[in-house]
N, C-alpha and C. Protein backbone atom coordinates (compact mmCIF):
# COMPACT_ATOMS: atom_id res chain seq x y z
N UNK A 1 -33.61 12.16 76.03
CA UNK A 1 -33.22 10.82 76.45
C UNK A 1 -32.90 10.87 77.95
N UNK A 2 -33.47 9.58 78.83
CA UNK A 2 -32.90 9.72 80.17
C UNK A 2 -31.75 9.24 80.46
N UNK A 3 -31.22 9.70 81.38
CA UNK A 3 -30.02 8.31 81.68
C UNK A 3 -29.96 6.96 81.74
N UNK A 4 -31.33 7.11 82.27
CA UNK A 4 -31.41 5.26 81.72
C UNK A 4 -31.76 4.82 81.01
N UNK A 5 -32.54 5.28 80.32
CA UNK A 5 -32.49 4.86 78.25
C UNK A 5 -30.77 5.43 77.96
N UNK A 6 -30.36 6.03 78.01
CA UNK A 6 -28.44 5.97 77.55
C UNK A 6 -28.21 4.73 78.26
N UNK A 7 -28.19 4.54 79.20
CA UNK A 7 -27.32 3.73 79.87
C UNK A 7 -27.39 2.21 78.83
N UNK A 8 -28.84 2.34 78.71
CA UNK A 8 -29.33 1.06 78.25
C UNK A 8 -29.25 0.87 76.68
N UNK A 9 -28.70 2.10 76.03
CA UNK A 9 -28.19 2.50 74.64
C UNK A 9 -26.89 2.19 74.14
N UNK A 10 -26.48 2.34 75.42
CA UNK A 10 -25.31 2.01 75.43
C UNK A 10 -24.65 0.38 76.14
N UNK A 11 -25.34 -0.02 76.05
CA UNK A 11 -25.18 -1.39 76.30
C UNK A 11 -25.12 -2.09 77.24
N UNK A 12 -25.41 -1.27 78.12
CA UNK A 12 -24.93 -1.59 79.66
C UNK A 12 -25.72 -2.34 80.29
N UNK A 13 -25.76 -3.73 80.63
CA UNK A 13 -26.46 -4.97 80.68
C UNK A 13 -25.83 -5.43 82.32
N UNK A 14 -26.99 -6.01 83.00
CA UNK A 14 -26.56 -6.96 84.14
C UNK A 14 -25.52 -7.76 83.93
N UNK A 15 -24.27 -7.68 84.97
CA UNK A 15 -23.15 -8.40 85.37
C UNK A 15 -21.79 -8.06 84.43
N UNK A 16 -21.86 -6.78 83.61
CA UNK A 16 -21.02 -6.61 82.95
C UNK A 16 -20.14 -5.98 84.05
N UNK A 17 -18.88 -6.10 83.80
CA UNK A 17 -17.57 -5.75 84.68
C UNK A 17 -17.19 -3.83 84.29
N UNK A 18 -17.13 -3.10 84.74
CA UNK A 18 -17.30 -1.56 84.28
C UNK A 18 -16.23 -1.12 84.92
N UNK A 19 -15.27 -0.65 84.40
CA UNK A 19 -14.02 0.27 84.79
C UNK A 19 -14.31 1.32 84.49
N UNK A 20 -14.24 2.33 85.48
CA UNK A 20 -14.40 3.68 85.33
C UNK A 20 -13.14 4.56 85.51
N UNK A 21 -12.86 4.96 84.90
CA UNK A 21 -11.62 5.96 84.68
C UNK A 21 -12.10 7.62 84.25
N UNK A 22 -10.97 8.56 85.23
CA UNK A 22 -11.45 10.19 84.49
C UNK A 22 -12.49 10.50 85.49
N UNK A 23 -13.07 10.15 86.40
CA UNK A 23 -13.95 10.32 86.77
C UNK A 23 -13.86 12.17 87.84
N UNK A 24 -14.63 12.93 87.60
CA UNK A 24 -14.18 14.49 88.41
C UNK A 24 -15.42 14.32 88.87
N UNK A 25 -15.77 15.88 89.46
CA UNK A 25 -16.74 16.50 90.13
C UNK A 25 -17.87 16.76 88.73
N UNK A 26 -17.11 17.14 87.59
CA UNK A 26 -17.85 17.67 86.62
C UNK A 26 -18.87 16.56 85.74
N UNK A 27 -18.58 14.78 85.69
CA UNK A 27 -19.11 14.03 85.18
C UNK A 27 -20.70 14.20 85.35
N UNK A 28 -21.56 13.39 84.93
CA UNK A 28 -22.89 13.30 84.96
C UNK A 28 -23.19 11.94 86.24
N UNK A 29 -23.56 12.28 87.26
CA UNK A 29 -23.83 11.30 88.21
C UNK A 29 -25.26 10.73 88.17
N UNK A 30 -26.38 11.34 87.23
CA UNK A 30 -27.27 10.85 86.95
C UNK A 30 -26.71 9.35 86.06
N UNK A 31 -25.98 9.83 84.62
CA UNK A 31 -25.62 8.55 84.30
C UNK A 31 -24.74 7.39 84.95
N UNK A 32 -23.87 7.93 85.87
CA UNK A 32 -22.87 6.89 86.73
C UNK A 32 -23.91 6.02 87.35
N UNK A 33 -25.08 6.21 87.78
CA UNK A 33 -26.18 5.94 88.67
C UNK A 33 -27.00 4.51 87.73
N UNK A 34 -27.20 5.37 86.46
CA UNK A 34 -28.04 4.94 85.70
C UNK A 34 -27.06 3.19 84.97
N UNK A 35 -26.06 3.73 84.78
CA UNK A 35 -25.16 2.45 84.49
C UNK A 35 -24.70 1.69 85.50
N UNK A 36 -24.61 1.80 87.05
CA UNK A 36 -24.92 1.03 88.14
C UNK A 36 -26.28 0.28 88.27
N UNK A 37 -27.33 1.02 88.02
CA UNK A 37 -28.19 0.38 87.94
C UNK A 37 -28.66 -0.76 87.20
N UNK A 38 -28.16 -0.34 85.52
CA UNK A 38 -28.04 -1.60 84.59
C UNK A 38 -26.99 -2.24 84.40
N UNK A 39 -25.98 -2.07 85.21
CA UNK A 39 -25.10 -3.22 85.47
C UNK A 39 -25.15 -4.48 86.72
N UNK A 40 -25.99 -3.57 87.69
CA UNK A 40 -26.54 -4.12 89.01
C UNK A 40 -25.19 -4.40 89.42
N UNK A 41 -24.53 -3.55 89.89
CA UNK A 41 -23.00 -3.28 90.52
C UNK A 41 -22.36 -2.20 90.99
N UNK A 42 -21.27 -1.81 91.37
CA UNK A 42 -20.85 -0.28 91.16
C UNK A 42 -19.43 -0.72 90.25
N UNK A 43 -19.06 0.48 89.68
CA UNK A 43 -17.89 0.51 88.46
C UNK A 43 -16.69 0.47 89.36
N UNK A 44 -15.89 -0.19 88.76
CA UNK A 44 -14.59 -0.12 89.31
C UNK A 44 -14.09 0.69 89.10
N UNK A 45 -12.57 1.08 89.88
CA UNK A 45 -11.38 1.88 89.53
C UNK A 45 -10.24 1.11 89.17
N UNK A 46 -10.11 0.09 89.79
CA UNK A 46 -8.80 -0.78 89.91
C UNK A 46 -9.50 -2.06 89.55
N UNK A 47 -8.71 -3.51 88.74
CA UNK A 47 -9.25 -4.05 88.38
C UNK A 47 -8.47 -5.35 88.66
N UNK A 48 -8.47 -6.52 88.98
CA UNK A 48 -7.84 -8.08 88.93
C UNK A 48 -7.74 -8.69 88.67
N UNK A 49 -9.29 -8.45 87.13
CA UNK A 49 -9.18 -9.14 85.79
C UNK A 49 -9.68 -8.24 85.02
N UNK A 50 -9.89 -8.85 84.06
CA UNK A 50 -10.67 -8.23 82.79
C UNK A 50 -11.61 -7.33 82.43
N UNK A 51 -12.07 -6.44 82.40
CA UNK A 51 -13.14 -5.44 82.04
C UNK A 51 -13.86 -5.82 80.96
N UNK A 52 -15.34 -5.77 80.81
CA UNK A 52 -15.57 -5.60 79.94
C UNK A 52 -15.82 -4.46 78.78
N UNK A 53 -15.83 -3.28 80.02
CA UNK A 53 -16.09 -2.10 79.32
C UNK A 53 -15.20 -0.79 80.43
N UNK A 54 -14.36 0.29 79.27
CA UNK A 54 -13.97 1.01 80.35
C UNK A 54 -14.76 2.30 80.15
N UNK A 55 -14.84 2.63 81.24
CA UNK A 55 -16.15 3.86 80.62
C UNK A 55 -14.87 5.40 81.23
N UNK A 56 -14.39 5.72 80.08
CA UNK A 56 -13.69 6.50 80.23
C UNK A 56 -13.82 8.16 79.93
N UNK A 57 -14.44 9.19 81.43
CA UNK A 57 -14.91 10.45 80.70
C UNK A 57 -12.81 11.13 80.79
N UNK A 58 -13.30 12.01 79.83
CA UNK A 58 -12.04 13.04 79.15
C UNK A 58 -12.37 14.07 78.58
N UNK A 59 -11.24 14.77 79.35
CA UNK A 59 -11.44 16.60 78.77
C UNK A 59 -10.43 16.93 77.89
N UNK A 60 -10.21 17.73 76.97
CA UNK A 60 -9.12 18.21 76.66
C UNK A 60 -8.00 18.41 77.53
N UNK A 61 -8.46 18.99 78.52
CA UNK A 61 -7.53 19.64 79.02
C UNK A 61 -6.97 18.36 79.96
N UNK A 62 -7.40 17.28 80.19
CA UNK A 62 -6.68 15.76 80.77
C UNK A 62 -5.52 15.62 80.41
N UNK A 63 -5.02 15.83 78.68
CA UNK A 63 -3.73 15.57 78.15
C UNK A 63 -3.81 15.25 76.89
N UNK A 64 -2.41 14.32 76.81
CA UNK A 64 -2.94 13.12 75.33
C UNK A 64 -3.85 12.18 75.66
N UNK A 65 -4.82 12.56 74.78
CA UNK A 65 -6.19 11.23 74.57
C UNK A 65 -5.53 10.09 73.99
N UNK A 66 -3.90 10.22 73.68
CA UNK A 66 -3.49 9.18 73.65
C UNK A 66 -2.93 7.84 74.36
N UNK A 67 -2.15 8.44 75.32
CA UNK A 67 -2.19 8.27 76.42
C UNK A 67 -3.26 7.63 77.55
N UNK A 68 -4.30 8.76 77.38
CA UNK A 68 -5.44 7.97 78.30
C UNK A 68 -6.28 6.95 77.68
N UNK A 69 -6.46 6.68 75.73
CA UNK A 69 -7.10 5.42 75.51
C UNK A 69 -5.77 3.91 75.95
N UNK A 70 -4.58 4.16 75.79
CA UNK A 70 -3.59 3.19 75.92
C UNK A 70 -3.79 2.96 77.21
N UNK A 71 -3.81 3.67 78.29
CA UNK A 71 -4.34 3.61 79.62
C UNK A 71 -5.86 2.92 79.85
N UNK A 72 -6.57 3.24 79.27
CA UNK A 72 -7.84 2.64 79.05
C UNK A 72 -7.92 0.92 78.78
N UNK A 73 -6.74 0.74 78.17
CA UNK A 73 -6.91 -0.97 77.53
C UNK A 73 -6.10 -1.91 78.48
N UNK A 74 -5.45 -0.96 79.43
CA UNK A 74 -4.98 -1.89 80.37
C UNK A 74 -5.55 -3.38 80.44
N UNK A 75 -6.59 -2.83 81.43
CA UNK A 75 -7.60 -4.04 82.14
C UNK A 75 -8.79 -4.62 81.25
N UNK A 76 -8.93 -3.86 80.05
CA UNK A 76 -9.86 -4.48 79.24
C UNK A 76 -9.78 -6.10 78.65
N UNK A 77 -10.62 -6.58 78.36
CA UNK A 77 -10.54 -7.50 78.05
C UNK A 77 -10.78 -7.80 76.62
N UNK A 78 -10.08 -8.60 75.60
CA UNK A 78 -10.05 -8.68 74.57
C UNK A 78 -11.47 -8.52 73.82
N UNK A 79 -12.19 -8.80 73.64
CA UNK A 79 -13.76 -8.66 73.12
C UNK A 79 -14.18 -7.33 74.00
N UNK A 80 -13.75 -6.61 74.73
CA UNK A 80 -14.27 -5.42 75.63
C UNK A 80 -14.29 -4.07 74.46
N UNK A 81 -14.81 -2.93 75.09
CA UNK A 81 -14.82 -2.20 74.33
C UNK A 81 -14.52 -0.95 75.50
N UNK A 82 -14.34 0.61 74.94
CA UNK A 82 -14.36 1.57 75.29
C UNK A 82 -15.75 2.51 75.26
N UNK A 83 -16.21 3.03 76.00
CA UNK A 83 -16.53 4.58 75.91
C UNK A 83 -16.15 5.42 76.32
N UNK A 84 -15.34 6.42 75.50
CA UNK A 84 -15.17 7.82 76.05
C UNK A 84 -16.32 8.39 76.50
N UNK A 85 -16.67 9.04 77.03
CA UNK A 85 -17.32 9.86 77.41
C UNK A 85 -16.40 11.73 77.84
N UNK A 86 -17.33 12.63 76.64
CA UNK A 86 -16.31 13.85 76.62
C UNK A 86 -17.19 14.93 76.60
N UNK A 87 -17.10 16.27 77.00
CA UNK A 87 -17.83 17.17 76.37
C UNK A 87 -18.34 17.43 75.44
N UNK A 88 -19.58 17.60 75.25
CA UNK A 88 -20.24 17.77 73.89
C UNK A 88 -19.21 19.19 73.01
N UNK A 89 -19.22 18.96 71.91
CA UNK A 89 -18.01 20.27 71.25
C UNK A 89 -19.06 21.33 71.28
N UNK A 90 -18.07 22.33 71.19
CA UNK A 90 -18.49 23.61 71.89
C UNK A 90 -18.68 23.84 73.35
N UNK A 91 -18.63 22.71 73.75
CA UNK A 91 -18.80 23.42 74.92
C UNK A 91 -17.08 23.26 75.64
N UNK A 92 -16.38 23.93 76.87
CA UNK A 92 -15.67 23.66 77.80
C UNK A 92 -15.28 22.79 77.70
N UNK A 93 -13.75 22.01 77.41
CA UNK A 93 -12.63 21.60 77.46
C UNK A 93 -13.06 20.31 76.45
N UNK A 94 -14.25 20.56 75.34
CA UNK A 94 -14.23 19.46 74.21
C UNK A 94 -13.03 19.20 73.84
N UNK A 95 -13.12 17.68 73.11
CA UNK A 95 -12.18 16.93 71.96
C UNK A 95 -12.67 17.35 70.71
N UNK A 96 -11.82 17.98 70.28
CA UNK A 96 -11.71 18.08 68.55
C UNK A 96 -11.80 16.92 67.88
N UNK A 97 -12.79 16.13 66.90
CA UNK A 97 -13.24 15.30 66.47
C UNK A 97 -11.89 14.18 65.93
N UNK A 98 -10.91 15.66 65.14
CA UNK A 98 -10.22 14.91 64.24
C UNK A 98 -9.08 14.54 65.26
N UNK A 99 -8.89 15.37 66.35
CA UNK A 99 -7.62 14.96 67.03
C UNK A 99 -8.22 13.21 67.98
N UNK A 100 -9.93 12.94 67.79
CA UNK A 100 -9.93 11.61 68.57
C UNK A 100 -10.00 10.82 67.56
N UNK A 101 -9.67 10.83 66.20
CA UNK A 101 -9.16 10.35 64.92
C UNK A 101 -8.48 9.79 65.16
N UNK A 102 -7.01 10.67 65.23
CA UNK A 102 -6.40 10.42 65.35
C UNK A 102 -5.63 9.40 66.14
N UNK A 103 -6.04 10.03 67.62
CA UNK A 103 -5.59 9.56 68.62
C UNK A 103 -6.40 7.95 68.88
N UNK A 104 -7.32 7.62 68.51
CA UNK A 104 -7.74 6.44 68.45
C UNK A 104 -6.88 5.73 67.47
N UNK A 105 -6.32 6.08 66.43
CA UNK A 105 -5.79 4.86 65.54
C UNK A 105 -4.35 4.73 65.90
N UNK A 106 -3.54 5.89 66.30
CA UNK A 106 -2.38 6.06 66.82
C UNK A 106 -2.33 4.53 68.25
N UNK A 107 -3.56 4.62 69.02
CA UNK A 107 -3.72 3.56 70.17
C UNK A 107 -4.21 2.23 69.49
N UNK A 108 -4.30 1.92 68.45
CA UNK A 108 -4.48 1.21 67.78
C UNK A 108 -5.71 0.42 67.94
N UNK A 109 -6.94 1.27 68.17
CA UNK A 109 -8.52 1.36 68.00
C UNK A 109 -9.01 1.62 66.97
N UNK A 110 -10.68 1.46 67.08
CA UNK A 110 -11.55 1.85 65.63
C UNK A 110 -12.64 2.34 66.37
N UNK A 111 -12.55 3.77 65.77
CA UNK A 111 -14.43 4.82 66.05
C UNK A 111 -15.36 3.46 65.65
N UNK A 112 -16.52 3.50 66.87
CA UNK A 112 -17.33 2.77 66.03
C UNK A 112 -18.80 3.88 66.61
N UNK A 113 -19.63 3.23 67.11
CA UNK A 113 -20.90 3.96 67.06
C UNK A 113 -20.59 5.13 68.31
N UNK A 114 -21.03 6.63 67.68
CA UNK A 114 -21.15 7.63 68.92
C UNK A 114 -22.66 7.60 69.43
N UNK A 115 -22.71 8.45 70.64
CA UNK A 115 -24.10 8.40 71.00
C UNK A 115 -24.17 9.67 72.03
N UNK A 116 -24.87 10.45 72.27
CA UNK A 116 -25.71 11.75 72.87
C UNK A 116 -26.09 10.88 74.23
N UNK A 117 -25.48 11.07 75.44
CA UNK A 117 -26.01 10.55 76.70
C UNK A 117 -26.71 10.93 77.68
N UNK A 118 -25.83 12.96 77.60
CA UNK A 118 -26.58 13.49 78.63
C UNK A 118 -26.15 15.16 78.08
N UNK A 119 -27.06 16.20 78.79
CA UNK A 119 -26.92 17.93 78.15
C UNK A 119 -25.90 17.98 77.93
N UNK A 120 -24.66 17.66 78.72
CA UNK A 120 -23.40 18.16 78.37
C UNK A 120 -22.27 16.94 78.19
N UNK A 121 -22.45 15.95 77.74
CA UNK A 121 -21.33 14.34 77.79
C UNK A 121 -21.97 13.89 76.42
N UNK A 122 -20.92 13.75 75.28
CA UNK A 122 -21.82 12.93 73.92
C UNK A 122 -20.52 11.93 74.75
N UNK A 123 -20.87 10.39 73.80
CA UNK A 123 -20.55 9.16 74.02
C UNK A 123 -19.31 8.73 72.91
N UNK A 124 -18.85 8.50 72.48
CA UNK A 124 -17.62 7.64 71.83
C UNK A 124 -17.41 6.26 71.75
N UNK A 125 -17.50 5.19 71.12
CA UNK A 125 -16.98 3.85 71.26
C UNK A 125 -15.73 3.85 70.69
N UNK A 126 -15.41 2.69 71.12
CA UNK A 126 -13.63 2.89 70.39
C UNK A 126 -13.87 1.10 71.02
N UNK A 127 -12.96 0.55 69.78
CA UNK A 127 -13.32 -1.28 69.88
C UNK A 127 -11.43 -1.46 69.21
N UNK A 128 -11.36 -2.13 69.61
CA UNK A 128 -10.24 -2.85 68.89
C UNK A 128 -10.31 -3.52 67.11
N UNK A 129 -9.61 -2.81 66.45
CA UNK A 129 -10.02 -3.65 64.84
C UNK A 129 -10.05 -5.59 65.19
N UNK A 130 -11.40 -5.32 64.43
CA UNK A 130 -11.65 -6.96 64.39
C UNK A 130 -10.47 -7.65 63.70
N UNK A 131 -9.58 -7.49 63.03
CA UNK A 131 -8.47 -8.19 62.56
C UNK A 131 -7.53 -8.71 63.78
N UNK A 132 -7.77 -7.49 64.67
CA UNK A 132 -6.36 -7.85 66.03
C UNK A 132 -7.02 -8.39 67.15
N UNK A 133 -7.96 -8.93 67.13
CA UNK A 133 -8.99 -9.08 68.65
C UNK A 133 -8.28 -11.13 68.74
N UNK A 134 -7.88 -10.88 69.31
CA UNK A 134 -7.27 -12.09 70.10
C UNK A 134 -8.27 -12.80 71.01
């Protein structure tokens, strides 16, 4: 898959609002590129309204993934959604599946579709339960 078939897998559509959070040396800049491109924008850091999407990469070794999804929903916007973006497991400073279980329902999210983006970054959604979406 290229980055821009992910990008575009991942939903990433003209004029959507993109908060980028987590961002290191180690991310995939092919995909940062590739989701600029199909957003026809560059991603924010800081935000003044609403997000529609926070595209959030995370390592283990960042902290609590709890912490950083509650951090994540700041600026989101109610119908918005998350992607983590994390090391594929096995490799260097992965998330243990069950601890983003966890830590998603603890932030009071729902796993919804994962996705394979790039050699070393699988994808994560995390949405707000449709019961609480305001």
């Amino acid at each position: 898959m290229t980055q821009a078939s992910a990008a575009t897998a991942l939903g990433f559509t003209k004029g959507l609002a993109v908060q980028e959070l987590g961002w290191d040396d180690d991310v995939d800049e092919a995909l940062r590129d590739a989701i600029m491109d199909a957003i026809d924008g560059d991603l924010l850091y800081e935000s003044n309204e609403a997000v529609d999407v926070v595209l959030l990469w995370w390592r283990d070794s960042d902290g609590d993934i709890v912490d950083g999804l509650v951090d994540a929903l700041t600026d989101l916007s109610p119908s918005g959604h998350i992607w983590l973006l994390s090391p594929k497991v096995g490799r260097p400073d992965y998330l243990d599946p069950t601890d983003l279980a966890e830590a998603a329902l603890t932030a009071g999210l729902a796993l919804a579709n994962p996705a394979t983006v790039s050699a070393n970054w699988q994808a994560q959604k995390l949405v707000r339960p449709k019961g609480t979406r305001r």
